[in-house]
Protein backbone atom coordinates (compact mmCIF):
# COMPACT_ATOMS: atom_id res chain seq x y z
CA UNK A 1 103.95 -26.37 85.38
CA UNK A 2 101.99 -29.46 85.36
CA UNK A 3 101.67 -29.17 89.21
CA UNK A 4 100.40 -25.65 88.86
CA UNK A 5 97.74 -26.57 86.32
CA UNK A 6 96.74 -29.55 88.66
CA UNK A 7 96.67 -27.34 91.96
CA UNK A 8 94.45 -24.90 89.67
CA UNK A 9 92.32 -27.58 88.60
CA UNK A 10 92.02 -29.26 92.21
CA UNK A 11 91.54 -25.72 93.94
CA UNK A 12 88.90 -24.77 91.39
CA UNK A 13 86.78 -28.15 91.71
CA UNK A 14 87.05 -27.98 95.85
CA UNK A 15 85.96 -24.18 95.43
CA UNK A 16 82.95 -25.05 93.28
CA UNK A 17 82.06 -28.07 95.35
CA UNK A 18 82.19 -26.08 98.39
CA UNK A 19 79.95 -23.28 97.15
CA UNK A 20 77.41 -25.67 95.75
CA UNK A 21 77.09 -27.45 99.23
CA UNK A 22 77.26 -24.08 101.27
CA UNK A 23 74.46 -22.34 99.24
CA UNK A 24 71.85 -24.48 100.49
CA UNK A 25 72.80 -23.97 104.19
CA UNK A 26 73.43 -20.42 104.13
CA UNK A 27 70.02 -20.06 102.38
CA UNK A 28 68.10 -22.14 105.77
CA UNK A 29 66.09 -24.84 105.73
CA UNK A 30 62.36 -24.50 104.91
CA UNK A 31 60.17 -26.79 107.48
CA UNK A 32 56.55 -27.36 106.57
CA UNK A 33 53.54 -27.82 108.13
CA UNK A 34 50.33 -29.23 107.68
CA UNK A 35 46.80 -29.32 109.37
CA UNK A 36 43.04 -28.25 109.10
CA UNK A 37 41.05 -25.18 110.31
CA UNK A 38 37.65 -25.69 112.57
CA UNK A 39 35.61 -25.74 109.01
CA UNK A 40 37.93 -29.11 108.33
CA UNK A 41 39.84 -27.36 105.56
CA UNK A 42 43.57 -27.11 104.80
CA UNK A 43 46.21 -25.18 106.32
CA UNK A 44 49.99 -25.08 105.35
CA UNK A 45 52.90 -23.22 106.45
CA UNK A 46 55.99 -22.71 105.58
CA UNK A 47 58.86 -21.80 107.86
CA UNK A 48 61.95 -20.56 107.22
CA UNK A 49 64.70 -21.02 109.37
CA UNK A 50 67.95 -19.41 108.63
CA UNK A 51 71.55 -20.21 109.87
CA UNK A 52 71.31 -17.43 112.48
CA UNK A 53 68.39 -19.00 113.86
CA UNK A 54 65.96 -16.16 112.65
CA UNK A 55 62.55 -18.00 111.78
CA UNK A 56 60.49 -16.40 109.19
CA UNK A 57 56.68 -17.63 107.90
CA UNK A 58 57.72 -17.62 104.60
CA UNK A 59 54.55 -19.24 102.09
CA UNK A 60 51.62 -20.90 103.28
CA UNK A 61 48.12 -21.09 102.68
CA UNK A 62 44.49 -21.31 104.21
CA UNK A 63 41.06 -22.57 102.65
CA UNK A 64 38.07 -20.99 104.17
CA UNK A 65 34.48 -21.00 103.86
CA UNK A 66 32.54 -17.46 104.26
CA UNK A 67 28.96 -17.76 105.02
CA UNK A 68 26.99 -14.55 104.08
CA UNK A 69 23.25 -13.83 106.14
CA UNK A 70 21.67 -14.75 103.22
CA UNK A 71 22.63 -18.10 103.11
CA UNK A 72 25.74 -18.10 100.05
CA UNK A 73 28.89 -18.91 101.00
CA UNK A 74 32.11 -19.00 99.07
CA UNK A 75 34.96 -21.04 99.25
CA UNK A 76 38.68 -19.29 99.70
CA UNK A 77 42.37 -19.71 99.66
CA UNK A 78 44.83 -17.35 100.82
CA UNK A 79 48.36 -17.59 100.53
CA UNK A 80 50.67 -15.58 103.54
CA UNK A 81 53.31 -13.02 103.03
CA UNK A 82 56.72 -13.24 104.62
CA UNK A 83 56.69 -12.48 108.20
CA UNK A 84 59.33 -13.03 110.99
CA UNK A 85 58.48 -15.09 113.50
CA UNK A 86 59.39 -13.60 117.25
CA UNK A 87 61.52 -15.29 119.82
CA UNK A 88 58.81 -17.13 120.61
CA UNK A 89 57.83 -18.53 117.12
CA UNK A 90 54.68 -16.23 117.60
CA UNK A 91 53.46 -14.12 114.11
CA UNK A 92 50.08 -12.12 113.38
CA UNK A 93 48.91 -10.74 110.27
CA UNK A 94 46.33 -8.61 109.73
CA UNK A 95 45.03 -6.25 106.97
CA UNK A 96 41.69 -4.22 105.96
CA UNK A 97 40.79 -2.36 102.51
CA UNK A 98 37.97 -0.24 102.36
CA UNK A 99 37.68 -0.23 98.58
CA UNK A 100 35.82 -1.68 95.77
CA UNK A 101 35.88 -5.00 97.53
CA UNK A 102 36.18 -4.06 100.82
CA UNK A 103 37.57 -6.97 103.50
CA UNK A 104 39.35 -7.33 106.82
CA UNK A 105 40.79 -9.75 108.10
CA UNK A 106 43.32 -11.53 111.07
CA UNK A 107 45.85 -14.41 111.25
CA UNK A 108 47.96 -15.35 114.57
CA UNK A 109 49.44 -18.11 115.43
CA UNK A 110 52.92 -19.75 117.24
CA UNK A 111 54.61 -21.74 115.57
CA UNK A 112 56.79 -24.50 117.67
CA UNK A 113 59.09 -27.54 116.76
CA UNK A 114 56.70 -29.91 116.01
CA UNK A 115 53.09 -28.31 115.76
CA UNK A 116 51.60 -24.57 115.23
CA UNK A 117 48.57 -23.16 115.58
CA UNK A 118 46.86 -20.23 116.02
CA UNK A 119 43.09 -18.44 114.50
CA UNK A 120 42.43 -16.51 111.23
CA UNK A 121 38.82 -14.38 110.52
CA UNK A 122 37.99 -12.98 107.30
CA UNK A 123 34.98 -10.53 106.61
CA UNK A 124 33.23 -8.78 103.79
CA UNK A 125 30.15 -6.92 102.90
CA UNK A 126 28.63 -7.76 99.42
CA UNK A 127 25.04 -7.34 97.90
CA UNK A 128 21.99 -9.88 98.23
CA UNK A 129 20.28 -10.91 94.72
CA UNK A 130 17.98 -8.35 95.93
CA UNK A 131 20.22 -5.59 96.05
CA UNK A 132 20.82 -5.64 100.29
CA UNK A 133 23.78 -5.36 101.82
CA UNK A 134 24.64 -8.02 103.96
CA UNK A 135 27.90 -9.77 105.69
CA UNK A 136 30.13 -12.54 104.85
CA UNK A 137 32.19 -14.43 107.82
CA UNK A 138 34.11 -17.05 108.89
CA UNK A 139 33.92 -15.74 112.37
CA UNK A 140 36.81 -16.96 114.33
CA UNK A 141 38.59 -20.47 113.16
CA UNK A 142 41.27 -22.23 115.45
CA UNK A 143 43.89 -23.71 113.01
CA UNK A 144 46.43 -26.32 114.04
CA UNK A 145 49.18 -28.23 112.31
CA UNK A 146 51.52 -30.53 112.62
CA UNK A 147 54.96 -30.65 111.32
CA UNK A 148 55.24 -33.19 108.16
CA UNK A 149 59.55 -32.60 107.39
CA UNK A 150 61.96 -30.15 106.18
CA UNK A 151 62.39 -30.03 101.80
CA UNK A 152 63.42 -27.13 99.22
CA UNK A 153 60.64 -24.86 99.07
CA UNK A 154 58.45 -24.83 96.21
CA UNK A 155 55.14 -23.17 94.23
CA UNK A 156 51.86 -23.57 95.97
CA UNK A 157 49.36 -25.68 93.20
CA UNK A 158 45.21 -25.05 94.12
CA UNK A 159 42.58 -26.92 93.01
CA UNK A 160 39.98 -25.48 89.97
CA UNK A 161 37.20 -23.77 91.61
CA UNK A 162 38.60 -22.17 94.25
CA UNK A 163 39.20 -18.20 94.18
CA UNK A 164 43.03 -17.38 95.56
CA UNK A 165 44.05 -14.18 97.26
CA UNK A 166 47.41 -13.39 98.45
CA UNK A 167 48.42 -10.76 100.82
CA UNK A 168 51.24 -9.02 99.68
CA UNK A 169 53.83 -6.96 101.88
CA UNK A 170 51.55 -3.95 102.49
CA UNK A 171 49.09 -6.06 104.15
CA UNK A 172 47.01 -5.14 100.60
CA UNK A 173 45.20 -8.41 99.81
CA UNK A 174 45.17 -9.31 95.67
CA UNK A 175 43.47 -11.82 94.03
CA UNK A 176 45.56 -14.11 92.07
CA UNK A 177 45.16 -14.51 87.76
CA UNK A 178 44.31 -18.67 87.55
């Protein structure tokens, strides 16, 4: 009996051990990457790689400035939906709402073992002081970045003063409560 209890005991502790160390692996590995846009401002992604191999953009974010015809600009951030990555580590996002605030915009890139990059544009119409209506642009920005190591993937933090959007799965873009 004592040998049964043991072999239970044993069995159960190799069972647990071996789920809590498999979980982890069959989950993938999340690699991150780092860089800056043409307007010097951040870019991270965040790749997920599972054990099949399938590689998915799974977080990230962008800062961008918009500069509007009347001088303003505005400074951004954007956080990325998840989106599978092709054979060829290749993605593009892309979205456009016509309502109250009205935007489109465009992210591709390839991402590869040790870099990625691609080019993101964001537009929108708004209203002069004066009551005109006039565009806001980043025109096109080439991104790069570089890869900085693989760790457990974890919240996005922004700094105060910056307005966050996220695009959520139906290409709809939200902005996010601080």
């Amino acid at each position: 009996m004592k040998n049964l209890a043991r072999c239970t005991v044993v069995l159960t502790v190799v069972t647990t051990l071996g789920l809590t160390l498999a979980l982890p692996a069959l989950a993938g590995r999340r690699i991150n990457y780092e860089g800056r846009t043409s307007q010097d401002e951040r870019v991270r992604l965040g790749i997920l790689k599972k054990a099949d191999g399938r590689r998915f953009l799974s977080g990230g974010s962008l800062y961008f400035t918009t500069n509007c015809e009347d001088p303003s600009r505005e400074v951004f951030g954007i956080s990325f939906p998840r989106v599978r990555l092709d054979d060829f580590g290749a993605f593009l996002i892309d979205g456009r709402n016509t309502g109250i605030f009205s935007y489109s915009y465009t992210l591709d890139g390839a991402v590869r073992w040790g870099g990625a990059a691609g080019t993101f544009e964001f537009n929108y119409p708004t209203l002069t002081d004066d009551d005109q209506a006039e565009l806001c642009t980043t025109g096109v920005l080439d991104w790069s970045a570089e890869r900085v190591g693989s760790r457990p993937a974890r919240p996005l933090s922004w700094p105060d003063g910056v307005t966050v959007m996220k695009i959520d799965r139906g290409g709809e873009l939200r902005v996010m409560e601080p």
